[in-house]
N, C-alpha and C. Protein backbone atom coordinates (compact mmCIF):
# COMPACT_ATOMS: atom_id res chain seq x y z
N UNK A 1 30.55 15.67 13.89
CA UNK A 1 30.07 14.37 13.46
C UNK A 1 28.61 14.17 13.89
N UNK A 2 28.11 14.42 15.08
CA UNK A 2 26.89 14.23 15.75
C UNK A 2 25.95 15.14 14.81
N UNK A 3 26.25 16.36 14.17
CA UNK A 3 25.58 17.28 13.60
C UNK A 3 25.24 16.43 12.20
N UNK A 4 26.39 16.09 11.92
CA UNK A 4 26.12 15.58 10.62
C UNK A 4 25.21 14.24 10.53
N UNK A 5 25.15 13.63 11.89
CA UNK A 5 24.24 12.46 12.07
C UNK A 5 22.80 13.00 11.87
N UNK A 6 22.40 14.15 12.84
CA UNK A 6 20.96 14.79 12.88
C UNK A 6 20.45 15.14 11.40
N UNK A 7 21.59 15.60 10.34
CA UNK A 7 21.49 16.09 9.43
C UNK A 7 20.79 14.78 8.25
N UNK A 8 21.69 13.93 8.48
CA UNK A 8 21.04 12.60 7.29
C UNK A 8 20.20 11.79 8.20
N UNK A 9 19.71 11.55 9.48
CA UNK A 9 18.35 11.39 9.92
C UNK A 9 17.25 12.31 9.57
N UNK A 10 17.35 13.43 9.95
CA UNK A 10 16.68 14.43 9.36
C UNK A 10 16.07 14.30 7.84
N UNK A 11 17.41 14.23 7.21
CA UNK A 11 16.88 14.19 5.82
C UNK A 11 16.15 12.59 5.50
N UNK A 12 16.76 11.98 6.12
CA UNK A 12 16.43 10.59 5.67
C UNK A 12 14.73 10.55 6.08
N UNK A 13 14.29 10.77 6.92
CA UNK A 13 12.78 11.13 7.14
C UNK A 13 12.00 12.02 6.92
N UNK A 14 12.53 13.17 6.26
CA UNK A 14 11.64 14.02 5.31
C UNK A 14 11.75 13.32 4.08
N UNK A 15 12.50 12.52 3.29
CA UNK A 15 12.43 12.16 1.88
C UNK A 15 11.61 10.41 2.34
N UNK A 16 11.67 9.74 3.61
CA UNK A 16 10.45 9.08 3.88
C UNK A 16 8.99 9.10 3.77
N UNK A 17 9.09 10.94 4.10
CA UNK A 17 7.71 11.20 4.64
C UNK A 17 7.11 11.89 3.06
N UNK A 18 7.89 11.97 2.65
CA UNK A 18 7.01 12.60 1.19
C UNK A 18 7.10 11.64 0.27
N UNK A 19 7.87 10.28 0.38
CA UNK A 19 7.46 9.37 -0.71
C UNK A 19 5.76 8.53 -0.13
N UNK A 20 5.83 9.01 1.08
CA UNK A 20 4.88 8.81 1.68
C UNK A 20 3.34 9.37 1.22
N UNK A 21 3.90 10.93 1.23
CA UNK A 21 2.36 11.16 1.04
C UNK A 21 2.31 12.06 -0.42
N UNK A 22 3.66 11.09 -1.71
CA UNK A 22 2.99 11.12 -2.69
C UNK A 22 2.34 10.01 -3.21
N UNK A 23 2.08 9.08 -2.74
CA UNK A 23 1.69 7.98 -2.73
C UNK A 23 0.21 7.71 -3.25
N UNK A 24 -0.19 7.91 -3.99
CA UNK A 24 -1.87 7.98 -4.29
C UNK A 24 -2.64 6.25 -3.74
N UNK A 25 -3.83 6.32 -2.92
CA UNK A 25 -4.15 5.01 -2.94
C UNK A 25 -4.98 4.70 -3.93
N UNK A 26 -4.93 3.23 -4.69
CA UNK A 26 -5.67 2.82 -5.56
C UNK A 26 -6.75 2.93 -5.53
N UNK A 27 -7.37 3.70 -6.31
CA UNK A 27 -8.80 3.63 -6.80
C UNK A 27 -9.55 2.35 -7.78
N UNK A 28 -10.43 1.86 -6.84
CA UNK A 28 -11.10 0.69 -7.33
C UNK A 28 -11.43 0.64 -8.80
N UNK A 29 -11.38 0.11 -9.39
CA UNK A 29 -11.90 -0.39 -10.89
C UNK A 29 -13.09 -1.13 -10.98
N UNK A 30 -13.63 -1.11 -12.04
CA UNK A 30 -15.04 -1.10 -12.82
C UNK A 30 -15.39 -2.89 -12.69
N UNK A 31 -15.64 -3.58 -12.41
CA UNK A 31 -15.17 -5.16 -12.81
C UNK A 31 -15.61 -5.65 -14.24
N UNK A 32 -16.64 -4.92 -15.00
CA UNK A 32 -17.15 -4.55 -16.02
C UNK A 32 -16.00 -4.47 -17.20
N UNK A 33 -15.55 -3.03 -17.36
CA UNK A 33 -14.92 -2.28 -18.34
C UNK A 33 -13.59 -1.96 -17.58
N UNK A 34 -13.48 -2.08 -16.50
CA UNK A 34 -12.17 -1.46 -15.84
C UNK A 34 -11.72 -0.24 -15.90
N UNK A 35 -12.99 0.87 -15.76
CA UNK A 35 -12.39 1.80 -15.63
C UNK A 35 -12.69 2.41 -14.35
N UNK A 36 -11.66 3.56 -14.03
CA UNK A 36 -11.67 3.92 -12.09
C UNK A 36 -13.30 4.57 -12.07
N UNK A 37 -13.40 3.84 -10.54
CA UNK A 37 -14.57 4.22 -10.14
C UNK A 37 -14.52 5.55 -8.83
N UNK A 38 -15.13 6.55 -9.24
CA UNK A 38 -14.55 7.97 -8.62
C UNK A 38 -15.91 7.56 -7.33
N UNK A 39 -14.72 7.91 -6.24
CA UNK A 39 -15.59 7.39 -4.82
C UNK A 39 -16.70 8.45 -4.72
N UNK A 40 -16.87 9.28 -4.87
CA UNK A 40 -17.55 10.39 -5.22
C UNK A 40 -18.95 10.86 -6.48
N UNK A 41 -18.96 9.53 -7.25
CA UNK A 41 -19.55 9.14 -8.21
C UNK A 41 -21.17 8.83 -7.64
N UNK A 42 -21.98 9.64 -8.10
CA UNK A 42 -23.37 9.14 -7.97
C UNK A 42 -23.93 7.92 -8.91
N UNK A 43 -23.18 7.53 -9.27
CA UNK A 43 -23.65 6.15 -10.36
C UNK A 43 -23.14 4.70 -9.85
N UNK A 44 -22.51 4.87 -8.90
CA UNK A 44 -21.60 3.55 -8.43
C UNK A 44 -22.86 2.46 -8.27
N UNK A 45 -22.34 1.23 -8.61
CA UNK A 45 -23.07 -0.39 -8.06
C UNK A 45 -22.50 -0.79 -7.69
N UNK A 46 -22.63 -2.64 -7.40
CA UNK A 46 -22.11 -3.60 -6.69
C UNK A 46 -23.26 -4.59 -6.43
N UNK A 47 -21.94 -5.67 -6.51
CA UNK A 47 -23.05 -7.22 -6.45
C UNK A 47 -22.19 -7.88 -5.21
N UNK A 48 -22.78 -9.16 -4.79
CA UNK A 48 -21.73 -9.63 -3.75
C UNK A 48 -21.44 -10.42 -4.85
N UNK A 49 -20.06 -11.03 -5.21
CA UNK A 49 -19.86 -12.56 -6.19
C UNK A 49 -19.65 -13.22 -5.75
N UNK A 50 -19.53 -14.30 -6.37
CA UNK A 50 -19.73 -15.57 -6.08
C UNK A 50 -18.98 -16.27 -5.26
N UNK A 51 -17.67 -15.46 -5.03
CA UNK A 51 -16.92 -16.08 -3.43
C UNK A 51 -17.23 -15.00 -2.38
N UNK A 52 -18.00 -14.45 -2.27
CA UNK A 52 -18.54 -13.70 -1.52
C UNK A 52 -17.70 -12.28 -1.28
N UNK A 53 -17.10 -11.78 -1.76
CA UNK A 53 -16.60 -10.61 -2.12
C UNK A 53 -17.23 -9.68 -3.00
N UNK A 54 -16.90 -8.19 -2.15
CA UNK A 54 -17.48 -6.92 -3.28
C UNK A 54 -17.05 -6.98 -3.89
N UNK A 55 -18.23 -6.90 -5.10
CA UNK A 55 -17.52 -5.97 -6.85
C UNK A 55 -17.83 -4.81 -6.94
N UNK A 56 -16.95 -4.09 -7.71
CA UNK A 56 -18.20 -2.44 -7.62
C UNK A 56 -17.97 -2.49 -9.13
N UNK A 57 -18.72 -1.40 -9.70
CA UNK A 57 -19.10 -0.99 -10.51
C UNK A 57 -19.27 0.39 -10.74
N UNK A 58 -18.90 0.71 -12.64
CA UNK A 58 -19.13 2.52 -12.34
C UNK A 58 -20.42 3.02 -12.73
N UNK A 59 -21.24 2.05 -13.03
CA UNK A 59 -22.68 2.23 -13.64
C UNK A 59 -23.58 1.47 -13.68
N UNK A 60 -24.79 1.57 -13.24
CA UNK A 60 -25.55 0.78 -13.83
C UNK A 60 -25.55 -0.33 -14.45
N UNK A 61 -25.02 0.40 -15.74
CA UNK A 61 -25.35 -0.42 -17.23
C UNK A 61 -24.45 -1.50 -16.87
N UNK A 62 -23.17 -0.98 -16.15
CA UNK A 62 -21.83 -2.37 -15.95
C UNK A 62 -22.13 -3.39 -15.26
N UNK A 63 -23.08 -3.07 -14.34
CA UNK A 63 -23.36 -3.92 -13.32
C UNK A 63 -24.47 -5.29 -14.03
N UNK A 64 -25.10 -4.27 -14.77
CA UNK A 64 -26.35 -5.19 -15.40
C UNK A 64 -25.54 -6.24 -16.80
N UNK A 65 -24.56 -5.58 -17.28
CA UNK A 65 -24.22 -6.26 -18.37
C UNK A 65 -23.32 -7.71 -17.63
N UNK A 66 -22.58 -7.04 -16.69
CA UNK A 66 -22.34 -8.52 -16.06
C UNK A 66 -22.92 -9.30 -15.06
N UNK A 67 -24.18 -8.90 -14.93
CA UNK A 67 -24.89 -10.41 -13.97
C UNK A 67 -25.66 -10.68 -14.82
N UNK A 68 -25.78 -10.22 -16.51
CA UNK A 68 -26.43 -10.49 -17.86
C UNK A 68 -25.87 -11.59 -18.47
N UNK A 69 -24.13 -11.50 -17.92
CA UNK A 69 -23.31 -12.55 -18.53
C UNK A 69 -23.26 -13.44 -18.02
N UNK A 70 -21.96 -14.54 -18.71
CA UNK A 70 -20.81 -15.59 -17.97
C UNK A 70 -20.74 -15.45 -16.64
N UNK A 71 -19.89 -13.89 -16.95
CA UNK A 71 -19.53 -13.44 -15.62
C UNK A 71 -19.68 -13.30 -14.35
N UNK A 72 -20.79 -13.05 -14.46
CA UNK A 72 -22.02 -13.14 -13.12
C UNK A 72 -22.73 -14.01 -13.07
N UNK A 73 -22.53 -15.36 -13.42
CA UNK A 73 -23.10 -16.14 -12.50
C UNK A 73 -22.77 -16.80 -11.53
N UNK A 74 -23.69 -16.89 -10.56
CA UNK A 74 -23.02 -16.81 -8.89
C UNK A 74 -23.18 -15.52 -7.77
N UNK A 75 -23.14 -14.83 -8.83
CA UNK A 75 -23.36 -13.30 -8.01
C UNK A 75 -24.66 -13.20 -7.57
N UNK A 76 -24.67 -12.16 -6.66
CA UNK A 76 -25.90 -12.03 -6.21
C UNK A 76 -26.21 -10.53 -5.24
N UNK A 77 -26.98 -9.85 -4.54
CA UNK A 77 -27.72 -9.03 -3.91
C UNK A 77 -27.38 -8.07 -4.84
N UNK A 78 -27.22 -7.36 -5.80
CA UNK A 78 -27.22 -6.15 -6.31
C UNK A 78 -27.40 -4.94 -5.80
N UNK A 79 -27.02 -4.02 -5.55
CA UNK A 79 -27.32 -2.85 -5.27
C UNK A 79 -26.85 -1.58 -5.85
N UNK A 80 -27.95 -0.56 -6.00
CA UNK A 80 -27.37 0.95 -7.07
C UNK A 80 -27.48 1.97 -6.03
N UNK A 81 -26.93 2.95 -6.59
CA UNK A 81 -26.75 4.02 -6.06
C UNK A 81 -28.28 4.83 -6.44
N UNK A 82 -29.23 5.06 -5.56
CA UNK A 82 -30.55 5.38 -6.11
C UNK A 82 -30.04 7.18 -6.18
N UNK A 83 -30.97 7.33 -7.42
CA UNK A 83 -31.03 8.65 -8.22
C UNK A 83 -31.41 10.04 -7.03
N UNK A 84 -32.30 9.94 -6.26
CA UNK A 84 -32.44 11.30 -5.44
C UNK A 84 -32.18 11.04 -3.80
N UNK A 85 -32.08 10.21 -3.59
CA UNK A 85 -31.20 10.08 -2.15
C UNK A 85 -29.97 9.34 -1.94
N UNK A 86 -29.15 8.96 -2.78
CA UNK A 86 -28.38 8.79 -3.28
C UNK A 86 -27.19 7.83 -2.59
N UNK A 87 -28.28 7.13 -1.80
CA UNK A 87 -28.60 6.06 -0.91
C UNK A 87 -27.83 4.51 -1.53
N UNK A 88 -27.61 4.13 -1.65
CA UNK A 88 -27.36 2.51 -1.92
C UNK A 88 -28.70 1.51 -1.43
N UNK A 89 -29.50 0.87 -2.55
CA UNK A 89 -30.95 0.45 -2.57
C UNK A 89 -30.52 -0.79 -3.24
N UNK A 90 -31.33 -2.05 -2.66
CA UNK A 90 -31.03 -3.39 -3.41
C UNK A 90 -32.11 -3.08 -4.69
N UNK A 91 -31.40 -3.68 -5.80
CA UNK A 91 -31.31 -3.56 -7.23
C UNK A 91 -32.87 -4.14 -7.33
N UNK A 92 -33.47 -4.86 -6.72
CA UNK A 92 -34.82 -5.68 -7.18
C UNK A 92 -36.09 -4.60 -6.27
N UNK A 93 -35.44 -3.62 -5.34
CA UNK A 93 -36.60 -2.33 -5.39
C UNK A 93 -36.58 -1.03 -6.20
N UNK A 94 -35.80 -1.09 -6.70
CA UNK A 94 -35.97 0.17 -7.79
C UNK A 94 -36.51 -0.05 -8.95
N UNK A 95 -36.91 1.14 -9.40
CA UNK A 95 -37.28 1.17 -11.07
C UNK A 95 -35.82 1.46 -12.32
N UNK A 96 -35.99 1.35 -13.04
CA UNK A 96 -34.38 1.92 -13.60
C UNK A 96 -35.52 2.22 -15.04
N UNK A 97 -34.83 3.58 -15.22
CA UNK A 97 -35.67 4.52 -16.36
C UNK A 97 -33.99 4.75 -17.63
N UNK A 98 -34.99 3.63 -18.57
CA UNK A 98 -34.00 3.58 -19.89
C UNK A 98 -34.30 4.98 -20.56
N UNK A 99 -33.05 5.67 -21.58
CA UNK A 99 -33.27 6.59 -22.48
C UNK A 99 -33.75 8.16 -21.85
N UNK A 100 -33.07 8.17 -20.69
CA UNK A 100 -33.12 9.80 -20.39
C UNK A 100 -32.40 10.46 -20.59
N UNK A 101 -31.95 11.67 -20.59
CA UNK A 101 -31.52 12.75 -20.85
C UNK A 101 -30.40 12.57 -19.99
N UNK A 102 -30.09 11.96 -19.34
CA UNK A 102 -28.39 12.05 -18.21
C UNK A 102 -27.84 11.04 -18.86
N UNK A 103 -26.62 11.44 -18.53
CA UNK A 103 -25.43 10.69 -18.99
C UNK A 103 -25.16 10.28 -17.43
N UNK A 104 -23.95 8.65 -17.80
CA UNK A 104 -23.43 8.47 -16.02
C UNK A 104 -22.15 8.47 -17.05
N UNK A 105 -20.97 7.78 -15.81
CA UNK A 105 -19.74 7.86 -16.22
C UNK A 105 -19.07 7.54 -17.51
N UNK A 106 -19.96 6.45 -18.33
CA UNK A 106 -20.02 6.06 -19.44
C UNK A 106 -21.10 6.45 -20.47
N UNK A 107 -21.63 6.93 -20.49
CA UNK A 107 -22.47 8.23 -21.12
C UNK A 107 -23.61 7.63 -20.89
N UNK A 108 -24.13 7.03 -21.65
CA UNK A 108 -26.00 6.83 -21.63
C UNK A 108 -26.39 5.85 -20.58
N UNK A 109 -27.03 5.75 -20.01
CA UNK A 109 -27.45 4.75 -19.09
C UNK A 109 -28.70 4.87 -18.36
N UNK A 110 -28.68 3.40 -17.79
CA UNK A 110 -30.03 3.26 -16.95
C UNK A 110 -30.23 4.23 -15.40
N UNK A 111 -31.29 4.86 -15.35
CA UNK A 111 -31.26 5.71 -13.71
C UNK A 111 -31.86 4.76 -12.99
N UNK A 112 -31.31 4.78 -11.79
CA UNK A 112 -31.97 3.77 -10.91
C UNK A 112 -33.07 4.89 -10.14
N UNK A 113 -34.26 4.38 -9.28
CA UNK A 113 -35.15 5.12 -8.82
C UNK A 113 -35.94 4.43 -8.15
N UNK A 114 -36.81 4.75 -6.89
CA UNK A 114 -36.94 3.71 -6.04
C UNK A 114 -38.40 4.48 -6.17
N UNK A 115 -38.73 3.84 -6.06
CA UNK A 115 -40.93 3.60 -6.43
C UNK A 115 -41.11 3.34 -8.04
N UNK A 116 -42.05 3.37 -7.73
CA UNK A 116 -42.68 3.27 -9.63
C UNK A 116 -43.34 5.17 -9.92
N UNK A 117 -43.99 5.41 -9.09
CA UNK A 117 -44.59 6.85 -9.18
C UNK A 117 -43.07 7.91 -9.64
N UNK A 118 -42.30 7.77 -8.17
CA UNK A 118 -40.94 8.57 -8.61
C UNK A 118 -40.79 8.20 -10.12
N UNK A 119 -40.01 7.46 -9.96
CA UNK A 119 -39.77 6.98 -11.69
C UNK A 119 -40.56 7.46 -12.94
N UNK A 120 -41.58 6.88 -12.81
CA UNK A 120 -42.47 8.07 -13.36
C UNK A 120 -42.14 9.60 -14.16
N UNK A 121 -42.84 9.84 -12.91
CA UNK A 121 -42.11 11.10 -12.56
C UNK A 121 -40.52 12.18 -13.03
N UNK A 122 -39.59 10.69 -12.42
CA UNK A 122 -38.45 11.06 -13.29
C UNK A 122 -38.60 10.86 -14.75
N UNK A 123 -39.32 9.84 -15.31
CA UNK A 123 -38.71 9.35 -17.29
C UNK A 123 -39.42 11.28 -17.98
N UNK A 124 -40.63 11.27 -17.05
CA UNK A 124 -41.25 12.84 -17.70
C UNK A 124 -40.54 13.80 -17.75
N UNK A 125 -39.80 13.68 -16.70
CA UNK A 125 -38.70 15.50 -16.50
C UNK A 125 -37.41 14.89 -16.91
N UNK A 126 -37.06 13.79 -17.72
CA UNK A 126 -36.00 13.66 -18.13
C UNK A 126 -36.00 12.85 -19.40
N UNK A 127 -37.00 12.83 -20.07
CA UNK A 127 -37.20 12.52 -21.41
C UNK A 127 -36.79 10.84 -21.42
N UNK A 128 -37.04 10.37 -20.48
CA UNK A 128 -37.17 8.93 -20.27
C UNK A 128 -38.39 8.28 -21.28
N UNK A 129 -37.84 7.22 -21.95
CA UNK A 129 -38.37 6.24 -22.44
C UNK A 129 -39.33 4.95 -22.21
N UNK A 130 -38.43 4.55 -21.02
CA UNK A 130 -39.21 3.54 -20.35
C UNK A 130 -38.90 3.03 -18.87
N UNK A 131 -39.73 2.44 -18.03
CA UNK A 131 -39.62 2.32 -16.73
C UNK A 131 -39.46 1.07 -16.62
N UNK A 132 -38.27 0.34 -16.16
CA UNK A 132 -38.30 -0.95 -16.05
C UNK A 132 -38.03 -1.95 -14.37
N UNK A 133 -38.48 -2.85 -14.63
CA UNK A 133 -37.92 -3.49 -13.04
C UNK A 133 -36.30 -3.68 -13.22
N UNK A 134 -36.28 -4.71 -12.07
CA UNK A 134 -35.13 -5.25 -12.21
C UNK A 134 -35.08 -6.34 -13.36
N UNK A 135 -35.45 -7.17 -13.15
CA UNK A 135 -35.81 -8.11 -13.78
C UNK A 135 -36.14 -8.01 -15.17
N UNK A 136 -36.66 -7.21 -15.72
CA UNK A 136 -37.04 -6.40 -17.05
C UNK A 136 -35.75 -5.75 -18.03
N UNK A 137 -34.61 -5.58 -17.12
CA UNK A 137 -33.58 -5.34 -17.66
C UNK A 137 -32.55 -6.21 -18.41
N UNK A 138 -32.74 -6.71 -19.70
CA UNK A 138 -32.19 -7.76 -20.05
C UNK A 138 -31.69 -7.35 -21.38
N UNK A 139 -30.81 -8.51 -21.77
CA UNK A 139 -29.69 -8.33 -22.94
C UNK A 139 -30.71 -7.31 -23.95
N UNK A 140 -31.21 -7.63 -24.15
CA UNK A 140 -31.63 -6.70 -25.65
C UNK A 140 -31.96 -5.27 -25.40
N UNK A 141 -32.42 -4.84 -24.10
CA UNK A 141 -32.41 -3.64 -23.94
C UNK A 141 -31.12 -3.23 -23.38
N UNK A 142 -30.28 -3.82 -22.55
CA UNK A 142 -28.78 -3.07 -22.87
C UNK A 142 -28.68 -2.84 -23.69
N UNK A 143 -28.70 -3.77 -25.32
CA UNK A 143 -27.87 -3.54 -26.40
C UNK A 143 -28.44 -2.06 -26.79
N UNK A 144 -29.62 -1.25 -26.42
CA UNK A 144 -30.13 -0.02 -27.03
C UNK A 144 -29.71 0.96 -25.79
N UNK A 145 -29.34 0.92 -25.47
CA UNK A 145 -28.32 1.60 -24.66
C UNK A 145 -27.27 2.54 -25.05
N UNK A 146 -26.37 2.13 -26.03
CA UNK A 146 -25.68 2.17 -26.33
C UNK A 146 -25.92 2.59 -28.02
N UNK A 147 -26.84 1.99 -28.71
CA UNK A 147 -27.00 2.20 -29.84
C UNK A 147 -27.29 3.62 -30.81
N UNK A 148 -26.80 3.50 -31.90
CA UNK A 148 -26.74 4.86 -32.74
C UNK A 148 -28.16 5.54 -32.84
């Protein structure tokens, strides 16, 4: 009897321990588009909102389209994942270079880049279009973002 006790403790905590660690933890979502944001992702953003909680973001472009909107108002400090140190930089010191040659998680998008010279620099070796502030980034140039 005692054997048979060790036996369904035993088992009873190996079939614990592996519902355990099949368990995947949730991966954050986009607040944008909702799609998973890979922790590992050189494109990630984030704003604080408006009850003072992180949002993240899987791009750029998501981040900008919603503090562009409804959605984001209230929000505030922005920050991107800058392009060569790959650093987290508040959104109003970088440059962000529309129409280059990289794709982010959602294909075309803005590079974030911290000086104006870098930037530069980057739109030339990446067939960049244009160098914009923060502030410079507004509805109508999202909409070419995206466009055919």
């Amino acid at each position: 009897m005692r054997s048979l006790h060790i036996h369904f403790v035993t088992l009873l905590s190996l079939t614990l321990w592996c519902a355990a660690c099949s368990q995947t933890p949730t991966r954050a979502r986009c607040v944008q588009c909702g799609m998973p944001i890979d922790p590992t992702s050189r494109w990630t953003a984030g704003v604080t909102g408006a009850s003072g909680e992180e949002q993240l973001f899987d791009s750029p472009k998501c981040l900008f389209r919603y503090m562009r909107g409804d959605d984001g108002r209230g929000a505030s400090l922005p920050w991107f994942t800058e392009y060569y140190s790959q650093e987290r930089r508040p959104g109003t010191s970088l440059r962000f270079v529309l129409g280059s040659n990289l794709s982010g998680p959602m294909g075309a998008d803005l590079v974030p880049v911290e000086g104006e010279q870098a930037a530069r620099r980057f739109a030339a070796d990446h067939v960049g279009e244009q160098v914009l502030t923060y502030e410079e980034v507004d509805e109508a140039r999202l909409r070419t973002i995206d466009a055919p």
